[in-house]
PDB file of N, CA and C in Angstrom:
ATOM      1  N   UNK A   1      15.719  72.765-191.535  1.00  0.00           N
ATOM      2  CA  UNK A   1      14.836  72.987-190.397  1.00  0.00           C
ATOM      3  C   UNK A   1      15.638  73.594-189.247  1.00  0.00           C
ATOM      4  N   UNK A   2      15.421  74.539-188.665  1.00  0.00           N
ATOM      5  CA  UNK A   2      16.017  75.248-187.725  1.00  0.00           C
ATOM      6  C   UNK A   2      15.566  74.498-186.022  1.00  0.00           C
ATOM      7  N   UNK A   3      16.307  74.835-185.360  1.00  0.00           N
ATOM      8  CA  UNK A   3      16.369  73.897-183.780  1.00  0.00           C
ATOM      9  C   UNK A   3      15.452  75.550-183.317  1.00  0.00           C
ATOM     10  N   UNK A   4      14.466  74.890-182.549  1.00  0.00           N
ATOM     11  CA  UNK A   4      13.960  75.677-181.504  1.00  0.00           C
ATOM     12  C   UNK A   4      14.541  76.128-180.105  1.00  0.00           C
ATOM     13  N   UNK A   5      14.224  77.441-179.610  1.00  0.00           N
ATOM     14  CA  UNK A   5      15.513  77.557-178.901  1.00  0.00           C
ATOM     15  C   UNK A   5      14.364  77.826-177.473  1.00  0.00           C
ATOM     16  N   UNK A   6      15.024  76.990-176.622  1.00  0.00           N
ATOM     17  CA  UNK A   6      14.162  76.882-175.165  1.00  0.00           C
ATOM     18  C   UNK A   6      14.715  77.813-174.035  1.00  0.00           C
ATOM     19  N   UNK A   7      13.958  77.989-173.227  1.00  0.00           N
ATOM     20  CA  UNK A   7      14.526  79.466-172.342  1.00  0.00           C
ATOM     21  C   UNK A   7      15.294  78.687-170.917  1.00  0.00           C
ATOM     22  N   UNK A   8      16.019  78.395-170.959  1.00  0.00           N
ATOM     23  CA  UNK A   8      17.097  77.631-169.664  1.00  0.00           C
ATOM     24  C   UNK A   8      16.240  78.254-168.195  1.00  0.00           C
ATOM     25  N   UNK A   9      15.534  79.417-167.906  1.00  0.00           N
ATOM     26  CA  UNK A   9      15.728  79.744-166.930  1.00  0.00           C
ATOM     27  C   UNK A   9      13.667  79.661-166.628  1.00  0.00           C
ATOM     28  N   UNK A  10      13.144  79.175-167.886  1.00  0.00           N
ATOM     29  CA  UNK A  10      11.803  78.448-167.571  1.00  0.00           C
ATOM     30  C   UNK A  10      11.874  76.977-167.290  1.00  0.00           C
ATOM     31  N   UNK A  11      12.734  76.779-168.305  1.00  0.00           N
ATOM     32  CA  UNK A  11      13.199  74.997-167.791  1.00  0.00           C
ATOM     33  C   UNK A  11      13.388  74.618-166.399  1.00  0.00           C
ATOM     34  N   UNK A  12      14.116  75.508-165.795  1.00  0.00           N
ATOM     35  CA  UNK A  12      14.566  75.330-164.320  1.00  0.00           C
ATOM     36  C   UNK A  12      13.404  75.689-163.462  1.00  0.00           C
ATOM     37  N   UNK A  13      12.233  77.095-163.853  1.00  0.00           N
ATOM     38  CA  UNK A  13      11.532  77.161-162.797  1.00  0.00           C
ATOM     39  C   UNK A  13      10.250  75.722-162.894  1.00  0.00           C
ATOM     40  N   UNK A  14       9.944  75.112-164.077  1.00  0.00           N
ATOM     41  CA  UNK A  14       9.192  74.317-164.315  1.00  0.00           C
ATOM     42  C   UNK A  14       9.720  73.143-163.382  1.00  0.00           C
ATOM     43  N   UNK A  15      10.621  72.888-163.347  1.00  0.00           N
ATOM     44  CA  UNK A  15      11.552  71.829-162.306  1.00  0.00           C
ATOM     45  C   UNK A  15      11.198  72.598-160.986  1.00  0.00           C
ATOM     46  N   UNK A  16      11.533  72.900-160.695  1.00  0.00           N
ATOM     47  CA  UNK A  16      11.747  73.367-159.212  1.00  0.00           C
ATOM     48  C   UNK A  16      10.167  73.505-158.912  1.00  0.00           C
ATOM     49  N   UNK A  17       8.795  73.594-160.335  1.00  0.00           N
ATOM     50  CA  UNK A  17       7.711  73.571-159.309  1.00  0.00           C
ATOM     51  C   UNK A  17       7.421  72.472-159.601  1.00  0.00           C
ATOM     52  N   UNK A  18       8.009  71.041-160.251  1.00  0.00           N
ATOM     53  CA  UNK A  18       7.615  69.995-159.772  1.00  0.00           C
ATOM     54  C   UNK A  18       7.496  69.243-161.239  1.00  0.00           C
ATOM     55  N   UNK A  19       6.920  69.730-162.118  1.00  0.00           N
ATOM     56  CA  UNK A  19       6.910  69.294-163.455  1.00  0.00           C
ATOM     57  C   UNK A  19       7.578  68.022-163.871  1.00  0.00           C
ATOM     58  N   UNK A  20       7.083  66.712-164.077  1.00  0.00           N
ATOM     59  CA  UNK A  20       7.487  65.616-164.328  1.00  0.00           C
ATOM     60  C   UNK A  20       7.693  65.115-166.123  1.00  0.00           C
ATOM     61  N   UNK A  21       8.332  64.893-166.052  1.00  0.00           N
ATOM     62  CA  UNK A  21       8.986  64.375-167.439  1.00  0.00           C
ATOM     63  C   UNK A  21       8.174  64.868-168.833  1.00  0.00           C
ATOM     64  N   UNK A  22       7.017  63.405-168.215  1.00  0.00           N
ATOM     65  CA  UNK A  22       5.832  63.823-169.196  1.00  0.00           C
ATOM     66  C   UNK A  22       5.419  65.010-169.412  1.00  0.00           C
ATOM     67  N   UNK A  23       5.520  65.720-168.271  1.00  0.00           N
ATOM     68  CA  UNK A  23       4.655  67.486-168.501  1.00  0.00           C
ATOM     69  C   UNK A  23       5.695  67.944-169.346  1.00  0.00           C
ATOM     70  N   UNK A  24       7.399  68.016-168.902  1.00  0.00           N
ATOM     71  CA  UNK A  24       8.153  68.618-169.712  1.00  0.00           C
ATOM     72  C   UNK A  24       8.327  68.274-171.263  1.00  0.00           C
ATOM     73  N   UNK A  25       8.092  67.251-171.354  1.00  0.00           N
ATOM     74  CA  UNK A  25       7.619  66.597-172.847  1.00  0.00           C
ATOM     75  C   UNK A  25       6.434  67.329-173.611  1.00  0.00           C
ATOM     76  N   UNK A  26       5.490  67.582-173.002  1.00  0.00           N
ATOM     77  CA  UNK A  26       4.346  68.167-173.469  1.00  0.00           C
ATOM     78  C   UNK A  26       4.384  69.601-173.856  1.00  0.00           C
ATOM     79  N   UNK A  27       4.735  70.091-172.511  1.00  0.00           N
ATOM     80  CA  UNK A  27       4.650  71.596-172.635  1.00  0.00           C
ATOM     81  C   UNK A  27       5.876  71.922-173.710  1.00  0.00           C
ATOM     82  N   UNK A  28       7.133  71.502-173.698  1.00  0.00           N
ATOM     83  CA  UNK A  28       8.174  72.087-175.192  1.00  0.00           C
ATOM     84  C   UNK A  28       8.160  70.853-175.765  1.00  0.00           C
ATOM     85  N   UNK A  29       6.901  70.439-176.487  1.00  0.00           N
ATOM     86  CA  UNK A  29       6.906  69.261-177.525  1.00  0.00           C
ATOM     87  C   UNK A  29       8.279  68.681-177.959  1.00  0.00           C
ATOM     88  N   UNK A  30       8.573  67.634-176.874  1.00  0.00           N
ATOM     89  CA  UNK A  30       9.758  66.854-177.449  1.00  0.00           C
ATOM     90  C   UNK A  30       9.510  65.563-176.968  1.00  0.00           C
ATOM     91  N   UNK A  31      10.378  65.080-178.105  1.00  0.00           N
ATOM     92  CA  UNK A  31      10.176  63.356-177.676  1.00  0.00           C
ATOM     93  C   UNK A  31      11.255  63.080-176.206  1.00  0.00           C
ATOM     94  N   UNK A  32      11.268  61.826-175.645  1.00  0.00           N
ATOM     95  CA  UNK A  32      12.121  61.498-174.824  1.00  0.00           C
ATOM     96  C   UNK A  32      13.422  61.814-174.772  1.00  0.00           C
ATOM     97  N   UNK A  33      13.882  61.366-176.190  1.00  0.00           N
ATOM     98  CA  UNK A  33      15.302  61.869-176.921  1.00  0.00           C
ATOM     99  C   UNK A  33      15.531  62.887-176.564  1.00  0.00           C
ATOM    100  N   UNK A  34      14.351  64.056-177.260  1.00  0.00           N
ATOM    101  CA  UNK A  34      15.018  65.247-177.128  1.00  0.00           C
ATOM    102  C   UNK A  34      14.734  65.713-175.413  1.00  0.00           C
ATOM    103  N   UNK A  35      14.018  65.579-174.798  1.00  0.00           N
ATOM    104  CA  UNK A  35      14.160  65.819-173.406  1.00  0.00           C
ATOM    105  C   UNK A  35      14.635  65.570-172.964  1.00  0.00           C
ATOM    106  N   UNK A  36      16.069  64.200-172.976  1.00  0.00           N
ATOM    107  CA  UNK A  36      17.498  63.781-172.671  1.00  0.00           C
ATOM    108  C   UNK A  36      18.263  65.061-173.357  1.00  0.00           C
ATOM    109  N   UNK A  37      18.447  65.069-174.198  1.00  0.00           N
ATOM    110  CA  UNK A  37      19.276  66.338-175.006  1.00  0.00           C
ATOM    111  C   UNK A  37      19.321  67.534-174.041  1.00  0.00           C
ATOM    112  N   UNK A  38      17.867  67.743-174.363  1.00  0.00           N
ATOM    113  CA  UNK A  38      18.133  69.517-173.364  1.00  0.00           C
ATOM    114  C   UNK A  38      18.658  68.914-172.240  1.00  0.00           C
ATOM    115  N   UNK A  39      18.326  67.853-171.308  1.00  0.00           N
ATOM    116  CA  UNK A  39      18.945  68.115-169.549  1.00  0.00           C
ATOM    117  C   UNK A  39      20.862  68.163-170.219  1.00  0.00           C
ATOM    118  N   UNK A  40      20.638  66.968-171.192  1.00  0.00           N
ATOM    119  CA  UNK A  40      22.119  66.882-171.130  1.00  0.00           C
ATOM    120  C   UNK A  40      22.966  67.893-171.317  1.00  0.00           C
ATOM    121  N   UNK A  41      22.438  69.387-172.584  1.00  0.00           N
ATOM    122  CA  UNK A  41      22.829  70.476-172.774  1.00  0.00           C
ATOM    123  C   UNK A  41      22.947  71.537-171.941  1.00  0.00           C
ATOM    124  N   UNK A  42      22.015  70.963-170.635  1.00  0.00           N
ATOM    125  CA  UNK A  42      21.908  72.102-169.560  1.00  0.00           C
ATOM    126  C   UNK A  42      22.773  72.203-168.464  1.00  0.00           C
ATOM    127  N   UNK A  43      23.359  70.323-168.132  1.00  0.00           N
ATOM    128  CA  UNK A  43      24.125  69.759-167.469  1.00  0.00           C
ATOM    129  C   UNK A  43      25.745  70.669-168.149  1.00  0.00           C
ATOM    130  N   UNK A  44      25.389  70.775-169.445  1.00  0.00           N
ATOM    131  CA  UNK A  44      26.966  70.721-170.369  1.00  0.00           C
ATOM    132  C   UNK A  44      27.692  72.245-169.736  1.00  0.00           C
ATOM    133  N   UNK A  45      26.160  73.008-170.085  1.00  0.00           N
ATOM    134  CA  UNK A  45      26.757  74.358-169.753  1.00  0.00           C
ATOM    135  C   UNK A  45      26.173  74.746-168.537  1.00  0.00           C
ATOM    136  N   UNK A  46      26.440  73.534-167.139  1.00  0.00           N
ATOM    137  CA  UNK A  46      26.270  74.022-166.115  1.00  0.00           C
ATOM    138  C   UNK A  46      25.402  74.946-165.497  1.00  0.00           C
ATOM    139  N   UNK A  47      23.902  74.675-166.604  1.00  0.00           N
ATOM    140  CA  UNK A  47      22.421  75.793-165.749  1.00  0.00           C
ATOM    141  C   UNK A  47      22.201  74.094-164.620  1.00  0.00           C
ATOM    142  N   UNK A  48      22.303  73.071-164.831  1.00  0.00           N
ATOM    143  CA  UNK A  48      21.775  72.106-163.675  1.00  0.00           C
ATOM    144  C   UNK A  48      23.292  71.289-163.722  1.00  0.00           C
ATOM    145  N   UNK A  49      22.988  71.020-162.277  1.00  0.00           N
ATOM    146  CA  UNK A  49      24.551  70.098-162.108  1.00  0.00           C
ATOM    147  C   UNK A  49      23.830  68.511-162.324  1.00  0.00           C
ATOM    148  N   UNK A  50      24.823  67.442-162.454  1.00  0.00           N
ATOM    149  CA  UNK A  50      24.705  66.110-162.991  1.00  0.00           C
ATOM    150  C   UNK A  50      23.695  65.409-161.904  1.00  0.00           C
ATOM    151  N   UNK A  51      24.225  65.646-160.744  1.00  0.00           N
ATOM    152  CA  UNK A  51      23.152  64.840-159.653  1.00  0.00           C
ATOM    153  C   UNK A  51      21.638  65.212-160.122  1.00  0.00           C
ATOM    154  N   UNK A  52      21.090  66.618-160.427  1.00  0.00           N
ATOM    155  CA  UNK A  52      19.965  66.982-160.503  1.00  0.00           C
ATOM    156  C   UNK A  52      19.244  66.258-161.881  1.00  0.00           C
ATOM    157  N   UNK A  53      20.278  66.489-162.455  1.00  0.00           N
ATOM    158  CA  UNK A  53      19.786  65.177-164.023  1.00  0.00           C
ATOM    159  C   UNK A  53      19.527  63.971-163.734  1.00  0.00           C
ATOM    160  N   UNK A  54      20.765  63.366-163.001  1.00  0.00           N
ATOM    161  CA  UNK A  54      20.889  61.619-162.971  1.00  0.00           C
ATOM    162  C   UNK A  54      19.753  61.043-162.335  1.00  0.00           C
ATOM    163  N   UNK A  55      18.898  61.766-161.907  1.00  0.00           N
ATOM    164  CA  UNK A  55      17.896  60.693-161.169  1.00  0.00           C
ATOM    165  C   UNK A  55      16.678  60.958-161.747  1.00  0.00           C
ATOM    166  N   UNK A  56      16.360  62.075-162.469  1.00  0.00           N
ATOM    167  CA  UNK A  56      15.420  62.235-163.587  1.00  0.00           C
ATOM    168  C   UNK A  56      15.370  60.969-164.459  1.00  0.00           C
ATOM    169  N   UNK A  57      14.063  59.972-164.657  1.00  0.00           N
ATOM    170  CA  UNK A  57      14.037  58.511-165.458  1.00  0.00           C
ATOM    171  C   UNK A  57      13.301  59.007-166.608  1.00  0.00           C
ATOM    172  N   UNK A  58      14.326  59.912-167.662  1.00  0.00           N
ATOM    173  CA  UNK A  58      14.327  60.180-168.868  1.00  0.00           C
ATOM    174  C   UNK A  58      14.745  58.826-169.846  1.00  0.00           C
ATOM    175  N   UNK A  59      13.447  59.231-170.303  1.00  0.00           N
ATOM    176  CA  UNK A  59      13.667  57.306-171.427  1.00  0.00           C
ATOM    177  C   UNK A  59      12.177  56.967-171.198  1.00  0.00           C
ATOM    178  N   UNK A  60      12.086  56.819-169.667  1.00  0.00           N
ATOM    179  CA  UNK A  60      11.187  55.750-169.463  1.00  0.00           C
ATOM    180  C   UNK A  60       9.685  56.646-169.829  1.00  0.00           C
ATOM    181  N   UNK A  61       9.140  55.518-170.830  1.00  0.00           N
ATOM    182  CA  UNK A  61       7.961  55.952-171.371  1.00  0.00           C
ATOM    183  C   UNK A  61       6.789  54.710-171.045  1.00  0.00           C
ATOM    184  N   UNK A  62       6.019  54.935-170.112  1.00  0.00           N
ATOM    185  CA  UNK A  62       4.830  53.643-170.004  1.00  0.00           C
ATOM    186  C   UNK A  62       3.517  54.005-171.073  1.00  0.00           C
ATOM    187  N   UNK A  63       3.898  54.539-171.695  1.00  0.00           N
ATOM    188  CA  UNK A  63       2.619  54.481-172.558  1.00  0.00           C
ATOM    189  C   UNK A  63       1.619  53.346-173.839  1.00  0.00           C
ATOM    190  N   UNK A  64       2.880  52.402-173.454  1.00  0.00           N
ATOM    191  CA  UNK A  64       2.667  50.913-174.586  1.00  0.00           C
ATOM    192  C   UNK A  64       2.750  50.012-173.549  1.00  0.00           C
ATOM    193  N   UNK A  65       1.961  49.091-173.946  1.00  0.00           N
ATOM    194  CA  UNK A  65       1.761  47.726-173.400  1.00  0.00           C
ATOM    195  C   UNK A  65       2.287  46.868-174.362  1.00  0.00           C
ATOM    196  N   UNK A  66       2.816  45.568-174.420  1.00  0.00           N
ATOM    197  CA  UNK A  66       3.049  44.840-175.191  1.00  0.00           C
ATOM    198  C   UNK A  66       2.604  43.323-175.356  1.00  0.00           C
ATOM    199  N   UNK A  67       1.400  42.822-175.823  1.00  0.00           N
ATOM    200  CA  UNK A  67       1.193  41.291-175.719  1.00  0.00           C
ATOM    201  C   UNK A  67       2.166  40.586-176.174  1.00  0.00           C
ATOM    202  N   UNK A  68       2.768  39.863-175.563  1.00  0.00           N
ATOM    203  CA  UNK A  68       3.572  38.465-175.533  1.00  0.00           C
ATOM    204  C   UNK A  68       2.843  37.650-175.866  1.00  0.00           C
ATOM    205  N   UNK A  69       1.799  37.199-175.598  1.00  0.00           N
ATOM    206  CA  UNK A  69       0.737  35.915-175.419  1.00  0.00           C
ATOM    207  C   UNK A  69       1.039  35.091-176.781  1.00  0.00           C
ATOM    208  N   UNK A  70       1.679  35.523-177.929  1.00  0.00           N
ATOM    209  CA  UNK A  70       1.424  34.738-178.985  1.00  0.00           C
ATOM    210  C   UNK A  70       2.823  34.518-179.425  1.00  0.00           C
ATOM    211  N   UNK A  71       3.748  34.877-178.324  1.00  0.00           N
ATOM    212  CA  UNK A  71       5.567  34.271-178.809  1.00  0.00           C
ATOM    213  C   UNK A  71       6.143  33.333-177.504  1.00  0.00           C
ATOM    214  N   UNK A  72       7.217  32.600-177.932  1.00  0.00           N
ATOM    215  CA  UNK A  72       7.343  32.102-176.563  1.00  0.00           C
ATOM    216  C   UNK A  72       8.378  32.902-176.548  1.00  0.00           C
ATOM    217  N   UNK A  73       8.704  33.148-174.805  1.00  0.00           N
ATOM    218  CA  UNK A  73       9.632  33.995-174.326  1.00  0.00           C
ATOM    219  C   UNK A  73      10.194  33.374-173.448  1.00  0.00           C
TER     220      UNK A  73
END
């Protein structure tokens, strides 16, 4: 299976107009993982510096709820 190759310099304008995680997830279909990957690849070869990554809350996914009600915790 071949890696899809993303355009560094749409990535950046999608950021700069505001585009939040989830959208960037959506619009280049990737999981969380891989939307850590690209910032981290972008960070690597210096298209975004580290501050502009580090505060991006890549990971965090609220889309599950989880009942407890039937374990003790």
């Amino acid at each position: 299976m071949s890696k899809r190759k993303l355009k560094a310099k749409q990535i950046l304008e999608d950021l700069e107009a505001g585009l939040t995680d989830d959208q960037m997830m959506e619009k280049y279909r990737l999981s969380s993982n891989g939307l850590k990957s690209m910032f981290t690849k972008m960070v690597a070869a210096n298209v975004m510096s580290e501050e502009e990554y580090s505060w991006r809350p890549v990971g965090w996914d609220d889309t599950v709820s989880i009942d407890l009600s039937e374990i003790d915790v």
